[in-house]
Protein backbone atom coordinates (compact mmCIF):
# COMPACT_ATOMS: atom_id res chain seq x y z
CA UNK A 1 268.61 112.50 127.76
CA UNK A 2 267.51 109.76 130.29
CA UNK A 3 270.28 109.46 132.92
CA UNK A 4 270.43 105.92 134.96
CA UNK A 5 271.90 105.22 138.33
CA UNK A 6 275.21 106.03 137.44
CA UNK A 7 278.41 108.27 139.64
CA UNK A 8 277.07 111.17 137.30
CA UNK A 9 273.66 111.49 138.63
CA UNK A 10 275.18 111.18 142.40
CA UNK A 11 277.26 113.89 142.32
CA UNK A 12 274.66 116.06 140.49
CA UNK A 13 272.05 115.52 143.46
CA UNK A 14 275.30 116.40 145.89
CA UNK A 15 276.23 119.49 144.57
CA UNK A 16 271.99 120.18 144.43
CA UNK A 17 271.22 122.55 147.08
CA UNK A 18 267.52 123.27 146.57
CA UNK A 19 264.98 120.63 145.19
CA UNK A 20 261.52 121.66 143.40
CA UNK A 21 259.25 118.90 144.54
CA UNK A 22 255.84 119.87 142.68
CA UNK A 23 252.31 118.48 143.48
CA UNK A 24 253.57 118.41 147.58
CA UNK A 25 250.66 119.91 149.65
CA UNK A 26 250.18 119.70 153.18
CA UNK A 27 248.49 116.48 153.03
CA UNK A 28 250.85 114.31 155.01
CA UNK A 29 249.35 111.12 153.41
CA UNK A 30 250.56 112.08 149.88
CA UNK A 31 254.29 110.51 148.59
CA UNK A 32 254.93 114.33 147.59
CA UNK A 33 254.80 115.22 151.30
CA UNK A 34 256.63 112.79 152.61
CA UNK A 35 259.05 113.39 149.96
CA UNK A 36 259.44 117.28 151.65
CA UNK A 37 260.03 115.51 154.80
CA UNK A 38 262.82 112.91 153.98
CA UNK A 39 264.62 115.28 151.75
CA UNK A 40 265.14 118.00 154.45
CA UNK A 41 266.17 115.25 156.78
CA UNK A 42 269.10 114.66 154.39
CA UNK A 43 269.82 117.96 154.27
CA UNK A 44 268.34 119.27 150.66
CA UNK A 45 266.52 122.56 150.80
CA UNK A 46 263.51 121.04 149.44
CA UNK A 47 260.62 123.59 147.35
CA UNK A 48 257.61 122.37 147.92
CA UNK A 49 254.74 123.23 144.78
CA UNK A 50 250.94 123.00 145.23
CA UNK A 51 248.69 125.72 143.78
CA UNK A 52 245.97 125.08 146.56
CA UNK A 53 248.31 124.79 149.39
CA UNK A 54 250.57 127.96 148.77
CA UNK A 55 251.27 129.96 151.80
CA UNK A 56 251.57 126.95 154.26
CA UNK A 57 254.72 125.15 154.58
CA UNK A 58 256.20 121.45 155.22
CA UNK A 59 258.58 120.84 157.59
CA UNK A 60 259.39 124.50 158.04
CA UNK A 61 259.30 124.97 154.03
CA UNK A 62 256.84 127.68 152.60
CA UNK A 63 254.74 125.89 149.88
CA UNK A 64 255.11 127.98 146.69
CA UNK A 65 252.31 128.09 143.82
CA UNK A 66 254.57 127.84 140.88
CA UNK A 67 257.97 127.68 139.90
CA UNK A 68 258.39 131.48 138.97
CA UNK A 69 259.86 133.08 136.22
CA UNK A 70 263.33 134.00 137.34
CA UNK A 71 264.34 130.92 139.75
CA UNK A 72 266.99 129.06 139.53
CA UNK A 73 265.84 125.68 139.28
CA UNK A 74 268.22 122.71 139.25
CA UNK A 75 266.62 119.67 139.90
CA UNK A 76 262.31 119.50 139.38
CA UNK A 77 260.80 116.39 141.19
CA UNK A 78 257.10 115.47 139.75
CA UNK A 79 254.53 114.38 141.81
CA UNK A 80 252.04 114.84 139.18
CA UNK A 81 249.46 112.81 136.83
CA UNK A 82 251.05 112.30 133.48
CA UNK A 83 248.63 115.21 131.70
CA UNK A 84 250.06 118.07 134.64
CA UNK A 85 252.97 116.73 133.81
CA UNK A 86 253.17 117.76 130.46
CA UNK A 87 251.85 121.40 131.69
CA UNK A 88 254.64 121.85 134.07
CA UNK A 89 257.57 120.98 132.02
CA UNK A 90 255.97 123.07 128.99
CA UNK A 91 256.48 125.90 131.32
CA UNK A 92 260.29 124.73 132.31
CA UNK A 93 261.24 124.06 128.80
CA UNK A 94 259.62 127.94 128.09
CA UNK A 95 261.36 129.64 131.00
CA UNK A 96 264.46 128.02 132.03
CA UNK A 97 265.60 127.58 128.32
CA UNK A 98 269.15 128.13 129.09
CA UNK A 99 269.77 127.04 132.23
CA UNK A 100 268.15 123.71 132.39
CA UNK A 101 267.16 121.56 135.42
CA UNK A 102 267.13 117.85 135.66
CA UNK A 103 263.59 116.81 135.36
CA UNK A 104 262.74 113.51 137.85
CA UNK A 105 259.75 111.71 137.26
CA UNK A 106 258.20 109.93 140.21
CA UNK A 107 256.59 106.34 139.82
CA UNK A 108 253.08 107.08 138.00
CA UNK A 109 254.51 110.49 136.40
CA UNK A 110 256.02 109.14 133.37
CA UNK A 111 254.74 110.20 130.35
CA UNK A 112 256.32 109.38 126.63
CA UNK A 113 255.11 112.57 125.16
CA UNK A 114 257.08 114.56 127.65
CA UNK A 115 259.81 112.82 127.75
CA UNK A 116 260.21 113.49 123.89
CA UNK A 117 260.10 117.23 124.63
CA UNK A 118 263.12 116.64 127.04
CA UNK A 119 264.76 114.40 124.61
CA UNK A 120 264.58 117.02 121.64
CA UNK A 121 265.74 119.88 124.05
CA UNK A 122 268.58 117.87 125.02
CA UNK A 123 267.61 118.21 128.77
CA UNK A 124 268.42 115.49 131.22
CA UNK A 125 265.90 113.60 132.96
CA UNK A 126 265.50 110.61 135.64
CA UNK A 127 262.56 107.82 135.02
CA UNK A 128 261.23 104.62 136.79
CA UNK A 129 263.09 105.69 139.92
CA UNK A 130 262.24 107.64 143.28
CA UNK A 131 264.91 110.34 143.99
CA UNK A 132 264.37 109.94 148.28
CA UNK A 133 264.83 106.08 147.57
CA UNK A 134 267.78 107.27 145.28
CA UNK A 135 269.33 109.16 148.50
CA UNK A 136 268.83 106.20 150.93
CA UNK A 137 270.42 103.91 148.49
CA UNK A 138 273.44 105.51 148.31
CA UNK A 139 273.20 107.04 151.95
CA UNK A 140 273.31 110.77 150.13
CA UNK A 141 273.01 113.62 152.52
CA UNK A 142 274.73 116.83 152.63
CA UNK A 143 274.35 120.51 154.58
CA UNK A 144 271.12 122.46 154.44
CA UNK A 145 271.51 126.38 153.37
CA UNK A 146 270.06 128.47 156.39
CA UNK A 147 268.13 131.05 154.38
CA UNK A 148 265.07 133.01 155.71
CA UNK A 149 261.66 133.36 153.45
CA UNK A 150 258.91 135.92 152.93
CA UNK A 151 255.63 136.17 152.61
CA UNK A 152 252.99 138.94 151.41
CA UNK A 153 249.29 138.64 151.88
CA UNK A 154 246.11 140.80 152.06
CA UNK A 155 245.86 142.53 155.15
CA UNK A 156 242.21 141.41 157.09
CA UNK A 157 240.90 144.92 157.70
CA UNK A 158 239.44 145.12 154.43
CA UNK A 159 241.83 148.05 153.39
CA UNK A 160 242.92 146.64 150.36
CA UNK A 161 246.66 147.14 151.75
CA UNK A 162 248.93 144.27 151.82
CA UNK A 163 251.46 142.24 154.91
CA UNK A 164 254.71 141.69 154.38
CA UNK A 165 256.16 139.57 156.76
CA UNK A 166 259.92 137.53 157.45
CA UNK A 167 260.09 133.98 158.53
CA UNK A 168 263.16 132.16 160.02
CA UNK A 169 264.57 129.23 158.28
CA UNK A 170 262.24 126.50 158.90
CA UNK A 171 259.91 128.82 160.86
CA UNK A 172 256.17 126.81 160.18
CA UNK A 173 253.79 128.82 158.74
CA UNK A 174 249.94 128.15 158.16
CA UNK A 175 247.84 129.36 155.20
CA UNK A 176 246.09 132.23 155.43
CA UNK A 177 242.95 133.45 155.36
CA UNK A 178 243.72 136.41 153.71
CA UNK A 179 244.52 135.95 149.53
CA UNK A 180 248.63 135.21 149.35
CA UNK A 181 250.40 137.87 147.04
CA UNK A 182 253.87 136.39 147.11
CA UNK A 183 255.69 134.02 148.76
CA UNK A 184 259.78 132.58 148.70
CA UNK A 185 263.11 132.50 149.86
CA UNK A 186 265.53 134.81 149.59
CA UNK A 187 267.02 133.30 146.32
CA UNK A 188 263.28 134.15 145.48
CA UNK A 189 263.64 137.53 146.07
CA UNK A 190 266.70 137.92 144.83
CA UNK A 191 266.24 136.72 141.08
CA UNK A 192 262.24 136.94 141.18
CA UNK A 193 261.02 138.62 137.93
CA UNK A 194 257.85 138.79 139.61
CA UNK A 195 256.20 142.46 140.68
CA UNK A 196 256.34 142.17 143.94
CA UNK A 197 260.18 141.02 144.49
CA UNK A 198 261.09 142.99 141.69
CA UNK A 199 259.43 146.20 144.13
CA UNK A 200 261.05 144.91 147.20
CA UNK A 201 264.26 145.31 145.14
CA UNK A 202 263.86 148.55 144.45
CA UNK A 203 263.58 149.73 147.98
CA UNK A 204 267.09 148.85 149.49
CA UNK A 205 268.64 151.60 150.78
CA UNK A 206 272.29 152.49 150.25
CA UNK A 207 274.63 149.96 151.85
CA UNK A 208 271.91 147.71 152.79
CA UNK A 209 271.62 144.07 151.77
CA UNK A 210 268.30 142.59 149.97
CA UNK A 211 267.65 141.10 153.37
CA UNK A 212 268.17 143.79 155.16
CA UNK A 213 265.80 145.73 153.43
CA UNK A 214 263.53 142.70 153.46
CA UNK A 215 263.40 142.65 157.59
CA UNK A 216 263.48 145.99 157.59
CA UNK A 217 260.24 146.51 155.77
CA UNK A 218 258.77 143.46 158.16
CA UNK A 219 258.91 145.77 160.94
């Protein structure tokens, strides 16, 4: 169902803690990017998406390659021709069946086929609007959630062993030059179905918190 600018769709975006923005890389030219960047300013935990650009972050936030299966996903910003467009919410309306985010499409996103998907699932979804414009019209801001993130990648010394390393909320972080194995938040590790959060998991100690264990196995 197509929600306008109504009360409704305020306080859904204020009680929104974390923000899938997909199609932002690290090109700082691109809306998507910029989007990151405003967003965070306003105090969203924003998720930035770009299959190339995983492993390097935005404003302090690790780029992500997907939305994976397992994350809780409550609002999906697309920065994305109409024909990836239809890809990515394929893959929402698949995975996130019962628990479904509101789906914003950015100027140029719109597509009528997809919106009919959303329409026949009965998901909500925002059109012919810009969500950071959105905020700024009605001077929305709110708290950020200080939450560290993780990051796993091939180790350089041709060993074939693997890095697992903890990052700081908002700590920068380049890509590397090694292949990335996993990357996210600690909501990401937390609810991950993934294999290598799912391992991570599996090796918390007695007593110890998931990111505990995740620091822990940093060092």
């Amino acid at each position: 169902m197509r929600m306008s600018d109504s009360e409704q769709l305020k306080d859904l975006i204020l009680q929104t803690k974390f923000v899938y923005i997909l199609g932002a890389g690290i090109n700082s030219e691109k809306p998507a990017n910029s989007a990151v960047w405003d967003l965070s300013e306003r105090g969203w935990n924003p998720i930035p998406i770009h299959p190339k650009d995983a492993g390097a972050s935005i404003a302090g936030y690790p780029i992500r390659r997907s939305i994976e299966d397992g994350a809780l996903t409550e609002i999906v910003v697309l920065f994305l021709a109409p024909e990836r467009v239809r890809e990515a919410v394929k893959g929402l309306l698949v995975t996130n069946y019962y628990s479904p985010p509101l789906v914003w499409f950015q100027h140029g996103s719109e597509d009528n086929i997809t919106e009919s998907w959303l329409d026949d699932a009965g998901w909500n979804y925002v059109k012919n609007d810009c969500i950071v414009r959105f905020a700024e019209r009605h001077d929305l801001s709110r708290e950020s959630v200080v939450i560290p993130w993780f990051k796993q990648v091939q180790s350089d010394d041709d060993s074939g062993c693997s890095v697992w390393s903890a990052h700081e909320f908002q700590e920068d972080s380049e890509k590397s030059e090694t292949e990335l194995e996993w990357i996210g938040d600690l909501r990401d590790l937390e609810f991950s179905k993934l294999s290598i959060p799912r391992y991570i998991r599996s090796l918390r100690n007695e007593d110890e918190s998931l990111e505990e264990c995740a620091r822990r196995l940093a060092n």
